[in-house]
PDB file of N, CA and C in Angstrom:
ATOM      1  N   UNK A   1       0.846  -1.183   0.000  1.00  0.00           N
ATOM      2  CA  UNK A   1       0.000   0.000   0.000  1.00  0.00           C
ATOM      3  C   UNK A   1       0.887   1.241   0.000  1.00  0.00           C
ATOM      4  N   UNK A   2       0.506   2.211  -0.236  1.00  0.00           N
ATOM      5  CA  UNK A   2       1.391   3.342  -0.946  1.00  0.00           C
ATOM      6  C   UNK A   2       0.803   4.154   0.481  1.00  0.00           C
ATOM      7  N   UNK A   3       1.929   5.196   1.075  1.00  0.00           N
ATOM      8  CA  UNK A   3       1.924   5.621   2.221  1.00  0.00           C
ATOM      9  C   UNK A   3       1.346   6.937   2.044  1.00  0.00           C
ATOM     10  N   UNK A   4      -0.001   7.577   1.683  1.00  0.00           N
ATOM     11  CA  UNK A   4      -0.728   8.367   1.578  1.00  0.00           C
ATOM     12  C   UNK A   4      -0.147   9.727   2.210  1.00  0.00           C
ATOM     13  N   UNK A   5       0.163   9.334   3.148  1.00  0.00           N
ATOM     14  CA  UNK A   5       1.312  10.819   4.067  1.00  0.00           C
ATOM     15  C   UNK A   5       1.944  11.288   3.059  1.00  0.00           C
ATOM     16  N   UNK A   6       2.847  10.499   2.390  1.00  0.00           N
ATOM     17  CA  UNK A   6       3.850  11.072   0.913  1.00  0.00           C
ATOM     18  C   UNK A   6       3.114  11.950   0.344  1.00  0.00           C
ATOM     19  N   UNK A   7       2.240  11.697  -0.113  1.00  0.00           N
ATOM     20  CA  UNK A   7       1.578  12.706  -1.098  1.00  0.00           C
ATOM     21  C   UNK A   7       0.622  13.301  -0.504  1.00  0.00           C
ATOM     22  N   UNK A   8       0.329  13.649   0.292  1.00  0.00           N
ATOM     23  CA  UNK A   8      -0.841  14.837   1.311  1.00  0.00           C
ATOM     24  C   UNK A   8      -1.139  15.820   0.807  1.00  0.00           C
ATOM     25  N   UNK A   9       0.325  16.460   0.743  1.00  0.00           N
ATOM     26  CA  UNK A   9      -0.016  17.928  -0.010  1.00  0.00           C
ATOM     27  C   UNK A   9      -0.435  18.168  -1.684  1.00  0.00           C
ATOM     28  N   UNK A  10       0.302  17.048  -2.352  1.00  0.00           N
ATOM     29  CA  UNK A  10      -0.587  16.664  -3.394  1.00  0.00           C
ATOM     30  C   UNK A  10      -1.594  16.743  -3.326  1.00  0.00           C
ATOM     31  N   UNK A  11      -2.296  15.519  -3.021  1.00  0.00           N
ATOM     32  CA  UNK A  11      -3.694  15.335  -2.627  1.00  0.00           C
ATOM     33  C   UNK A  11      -4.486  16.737  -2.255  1.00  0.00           C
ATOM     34  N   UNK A  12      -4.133  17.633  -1.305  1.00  0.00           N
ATOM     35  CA  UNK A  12      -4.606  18.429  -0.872  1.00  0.00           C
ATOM     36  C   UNK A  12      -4.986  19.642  -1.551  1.00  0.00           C
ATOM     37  N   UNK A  13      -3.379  19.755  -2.873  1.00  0.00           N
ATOM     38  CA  UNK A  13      -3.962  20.837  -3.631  1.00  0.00           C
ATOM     39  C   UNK A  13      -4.691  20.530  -5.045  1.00  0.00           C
ATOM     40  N   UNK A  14      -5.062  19.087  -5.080  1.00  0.00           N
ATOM     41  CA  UNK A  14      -5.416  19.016  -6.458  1.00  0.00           C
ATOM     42  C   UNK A  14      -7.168  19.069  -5.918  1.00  0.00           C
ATOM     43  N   UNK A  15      -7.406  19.145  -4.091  1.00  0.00           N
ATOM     44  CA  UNK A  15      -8.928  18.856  -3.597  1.00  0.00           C
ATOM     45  C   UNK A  15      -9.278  20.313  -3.953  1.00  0.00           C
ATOM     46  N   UNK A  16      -8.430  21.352  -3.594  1.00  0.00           N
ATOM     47  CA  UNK A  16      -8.659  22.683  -3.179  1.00  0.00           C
ATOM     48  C   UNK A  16      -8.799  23.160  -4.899  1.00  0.00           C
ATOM     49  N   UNK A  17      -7.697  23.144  -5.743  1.00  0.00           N
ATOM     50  CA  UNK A  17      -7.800  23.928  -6.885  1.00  0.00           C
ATOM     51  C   UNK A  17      -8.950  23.524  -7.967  1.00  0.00           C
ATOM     52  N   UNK A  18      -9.298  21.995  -7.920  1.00  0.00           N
ATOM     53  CA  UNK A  18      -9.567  21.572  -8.916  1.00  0.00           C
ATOM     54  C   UNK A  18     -11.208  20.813  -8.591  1.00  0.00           C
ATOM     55  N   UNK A  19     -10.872  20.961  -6.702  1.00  0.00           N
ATOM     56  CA  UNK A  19     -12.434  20.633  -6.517  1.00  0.00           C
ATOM     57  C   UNK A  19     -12.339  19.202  -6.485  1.00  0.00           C
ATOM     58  N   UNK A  20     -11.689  18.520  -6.350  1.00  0.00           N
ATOM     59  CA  UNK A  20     -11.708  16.874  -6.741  1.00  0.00           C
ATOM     60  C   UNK A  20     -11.890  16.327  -5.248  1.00  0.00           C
ATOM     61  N   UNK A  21     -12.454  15.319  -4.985  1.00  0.00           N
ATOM     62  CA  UNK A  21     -12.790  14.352  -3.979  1.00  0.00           C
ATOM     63  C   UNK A  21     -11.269  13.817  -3.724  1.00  0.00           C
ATOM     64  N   UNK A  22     -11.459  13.126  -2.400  1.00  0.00           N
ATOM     65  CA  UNK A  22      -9.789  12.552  -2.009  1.00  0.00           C
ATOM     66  C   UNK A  22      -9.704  11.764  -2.801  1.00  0.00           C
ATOM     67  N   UNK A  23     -10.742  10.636  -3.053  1.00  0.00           N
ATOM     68  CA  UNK A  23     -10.571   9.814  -4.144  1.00  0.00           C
ATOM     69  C   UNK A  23     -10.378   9.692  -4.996  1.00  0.00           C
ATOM     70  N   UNK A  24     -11.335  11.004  -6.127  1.00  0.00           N
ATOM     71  CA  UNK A  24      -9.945  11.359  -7.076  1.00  0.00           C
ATOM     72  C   UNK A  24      -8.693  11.919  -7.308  1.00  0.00           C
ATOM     73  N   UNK A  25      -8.862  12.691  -6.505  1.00  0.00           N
ATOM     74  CA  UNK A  25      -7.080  13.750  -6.500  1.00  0.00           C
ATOM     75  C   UNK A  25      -6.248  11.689  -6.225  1.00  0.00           C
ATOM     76  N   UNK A  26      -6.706  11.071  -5.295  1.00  0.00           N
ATOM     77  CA  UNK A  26      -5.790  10.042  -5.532  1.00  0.00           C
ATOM     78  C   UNK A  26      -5.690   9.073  -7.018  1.00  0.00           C
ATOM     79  N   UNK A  27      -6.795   9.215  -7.673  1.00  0.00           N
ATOM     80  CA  UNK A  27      -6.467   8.586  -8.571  1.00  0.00           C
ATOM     81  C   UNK A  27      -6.104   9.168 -10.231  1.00  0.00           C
ATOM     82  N   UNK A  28      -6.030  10.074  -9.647  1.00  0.00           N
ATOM     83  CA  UNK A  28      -5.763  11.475 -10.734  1.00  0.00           C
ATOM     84  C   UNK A  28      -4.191  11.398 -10.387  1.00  0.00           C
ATOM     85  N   UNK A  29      -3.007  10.913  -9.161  1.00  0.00           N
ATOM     86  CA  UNK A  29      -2.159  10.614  -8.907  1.00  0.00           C
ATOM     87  C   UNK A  29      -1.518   9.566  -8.991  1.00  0.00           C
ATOM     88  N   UNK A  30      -2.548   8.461  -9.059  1.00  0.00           N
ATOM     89  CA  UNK A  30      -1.902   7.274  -9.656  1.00  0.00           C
ATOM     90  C   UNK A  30      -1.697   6.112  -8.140  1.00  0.00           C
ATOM     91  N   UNK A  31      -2.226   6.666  -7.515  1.00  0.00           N
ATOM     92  CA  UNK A  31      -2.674   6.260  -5.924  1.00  0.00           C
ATOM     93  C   UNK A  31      -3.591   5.648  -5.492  1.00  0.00           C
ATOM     94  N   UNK A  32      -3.962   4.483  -4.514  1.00  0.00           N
ATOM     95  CA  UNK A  32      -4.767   4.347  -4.294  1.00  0.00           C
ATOM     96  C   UNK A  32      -4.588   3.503  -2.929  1.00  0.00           C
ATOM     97  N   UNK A  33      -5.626   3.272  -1.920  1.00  0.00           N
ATOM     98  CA  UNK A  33      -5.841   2.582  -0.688  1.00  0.00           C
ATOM     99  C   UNK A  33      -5.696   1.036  -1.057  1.00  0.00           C
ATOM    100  N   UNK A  34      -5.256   0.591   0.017  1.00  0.00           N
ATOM    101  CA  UNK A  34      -5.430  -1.466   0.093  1.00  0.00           C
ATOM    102  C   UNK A  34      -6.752  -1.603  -0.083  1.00  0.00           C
ATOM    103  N   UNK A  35      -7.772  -0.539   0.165  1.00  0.00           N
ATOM    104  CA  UNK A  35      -8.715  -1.240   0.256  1.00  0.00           C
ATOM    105  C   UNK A  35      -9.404  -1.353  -1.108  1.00  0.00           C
ATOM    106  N   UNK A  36      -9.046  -0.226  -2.002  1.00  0.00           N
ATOM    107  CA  UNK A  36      -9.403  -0.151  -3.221  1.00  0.00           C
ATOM    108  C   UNK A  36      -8.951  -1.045  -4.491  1.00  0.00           C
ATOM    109  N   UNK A  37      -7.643  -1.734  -3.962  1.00  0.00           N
ATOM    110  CA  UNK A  37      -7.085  -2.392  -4.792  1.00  0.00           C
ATOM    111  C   UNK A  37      -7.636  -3.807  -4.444  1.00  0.00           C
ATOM    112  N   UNK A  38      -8.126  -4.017  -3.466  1.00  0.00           N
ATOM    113  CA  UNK A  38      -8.807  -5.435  -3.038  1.00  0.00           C
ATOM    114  C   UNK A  38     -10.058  -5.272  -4.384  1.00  0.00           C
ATOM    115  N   UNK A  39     -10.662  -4.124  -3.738  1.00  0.00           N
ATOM    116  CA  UNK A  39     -11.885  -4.161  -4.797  1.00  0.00           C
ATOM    117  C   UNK A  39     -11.934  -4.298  -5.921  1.00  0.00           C
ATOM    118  N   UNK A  40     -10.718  -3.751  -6.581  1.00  0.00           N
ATOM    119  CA  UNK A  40     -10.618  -4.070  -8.187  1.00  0.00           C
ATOM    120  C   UNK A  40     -10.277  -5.522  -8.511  1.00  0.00           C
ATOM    121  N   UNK A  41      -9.011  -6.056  -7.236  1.00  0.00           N
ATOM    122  CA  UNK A  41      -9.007  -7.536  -7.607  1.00  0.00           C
ATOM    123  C   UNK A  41     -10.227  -8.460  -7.601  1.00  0.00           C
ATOM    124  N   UNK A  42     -11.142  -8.250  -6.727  1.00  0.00           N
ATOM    125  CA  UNK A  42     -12.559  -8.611  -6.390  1.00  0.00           C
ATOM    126  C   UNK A  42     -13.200  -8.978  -7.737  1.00  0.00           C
ATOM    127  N   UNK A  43     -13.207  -7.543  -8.386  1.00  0.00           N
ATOM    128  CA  UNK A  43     -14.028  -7.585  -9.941  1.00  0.00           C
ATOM    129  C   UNK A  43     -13.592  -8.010 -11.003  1.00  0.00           C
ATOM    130  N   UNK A  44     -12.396  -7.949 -10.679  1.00  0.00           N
ATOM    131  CA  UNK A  44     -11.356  -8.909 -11.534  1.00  0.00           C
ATOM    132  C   UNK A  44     -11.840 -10.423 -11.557  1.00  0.00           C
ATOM    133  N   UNK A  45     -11.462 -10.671 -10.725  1.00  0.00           N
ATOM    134  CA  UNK A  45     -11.876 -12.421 -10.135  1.00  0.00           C
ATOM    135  C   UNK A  45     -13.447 -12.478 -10.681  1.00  0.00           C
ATOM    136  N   UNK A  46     -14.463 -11.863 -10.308  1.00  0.00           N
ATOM    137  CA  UNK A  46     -15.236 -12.362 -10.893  1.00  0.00           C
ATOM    138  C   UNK A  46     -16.050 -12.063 -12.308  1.00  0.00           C
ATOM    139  N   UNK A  47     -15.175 -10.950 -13.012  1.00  0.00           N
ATOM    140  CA  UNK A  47     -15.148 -10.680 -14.324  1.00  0.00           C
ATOM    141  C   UNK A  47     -14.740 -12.393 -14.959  1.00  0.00           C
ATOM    142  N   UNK A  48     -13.773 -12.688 -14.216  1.00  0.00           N
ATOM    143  CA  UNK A  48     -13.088 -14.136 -15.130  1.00  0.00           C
ATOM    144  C   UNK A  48     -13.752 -15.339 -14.891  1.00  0.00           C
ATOM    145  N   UNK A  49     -14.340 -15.175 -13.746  1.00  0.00           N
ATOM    146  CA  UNK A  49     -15.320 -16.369 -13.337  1.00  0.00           C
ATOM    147  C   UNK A  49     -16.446 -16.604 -14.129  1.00  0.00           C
ATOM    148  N   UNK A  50     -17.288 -15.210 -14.034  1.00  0.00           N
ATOM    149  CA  UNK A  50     -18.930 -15.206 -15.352  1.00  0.00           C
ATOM    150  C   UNK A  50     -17.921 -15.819 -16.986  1.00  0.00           C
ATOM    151  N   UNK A  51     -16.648 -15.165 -17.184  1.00  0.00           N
ATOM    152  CA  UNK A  51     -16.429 -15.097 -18.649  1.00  0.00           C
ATOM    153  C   UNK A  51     -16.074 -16.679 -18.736  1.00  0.00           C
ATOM    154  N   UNK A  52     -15.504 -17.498 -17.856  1.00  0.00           N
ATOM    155  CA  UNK A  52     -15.477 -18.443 -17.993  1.00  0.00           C
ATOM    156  C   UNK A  52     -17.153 -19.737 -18.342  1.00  0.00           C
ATOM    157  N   UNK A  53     -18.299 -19.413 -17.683  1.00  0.00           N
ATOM    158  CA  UNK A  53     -19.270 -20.060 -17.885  1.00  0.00           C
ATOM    159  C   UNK A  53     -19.846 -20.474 -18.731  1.00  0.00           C
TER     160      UNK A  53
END
């Protein structure tokens, strides 16, 4: 997981100038939480599961 502290002030001025949610200023950075990357593996996994049936 990528240590969110690093980029704060990032984050902070892309919320303020540009209006963006934390969530995007993080992914507008190329960033993201453990927890978000679970989720994509999640949809992953079962993207391949239906395509398999």
């Amino acid at each position: 997981m990528v240590e969110t502290s690093n980029y704060q002030m990032a984050i902070d001025l892309l919320r303020c100038h540009l209006g963006l949610s934390e969530e995007e200023a993080m992914k507008q950075l190329g960033i993201s939480t453990e927890e978000h990357v679970q989720i994509h593996v999640s949809e992953m996994q079962q993207a391949f599961l239906s395509a398999e049936k």
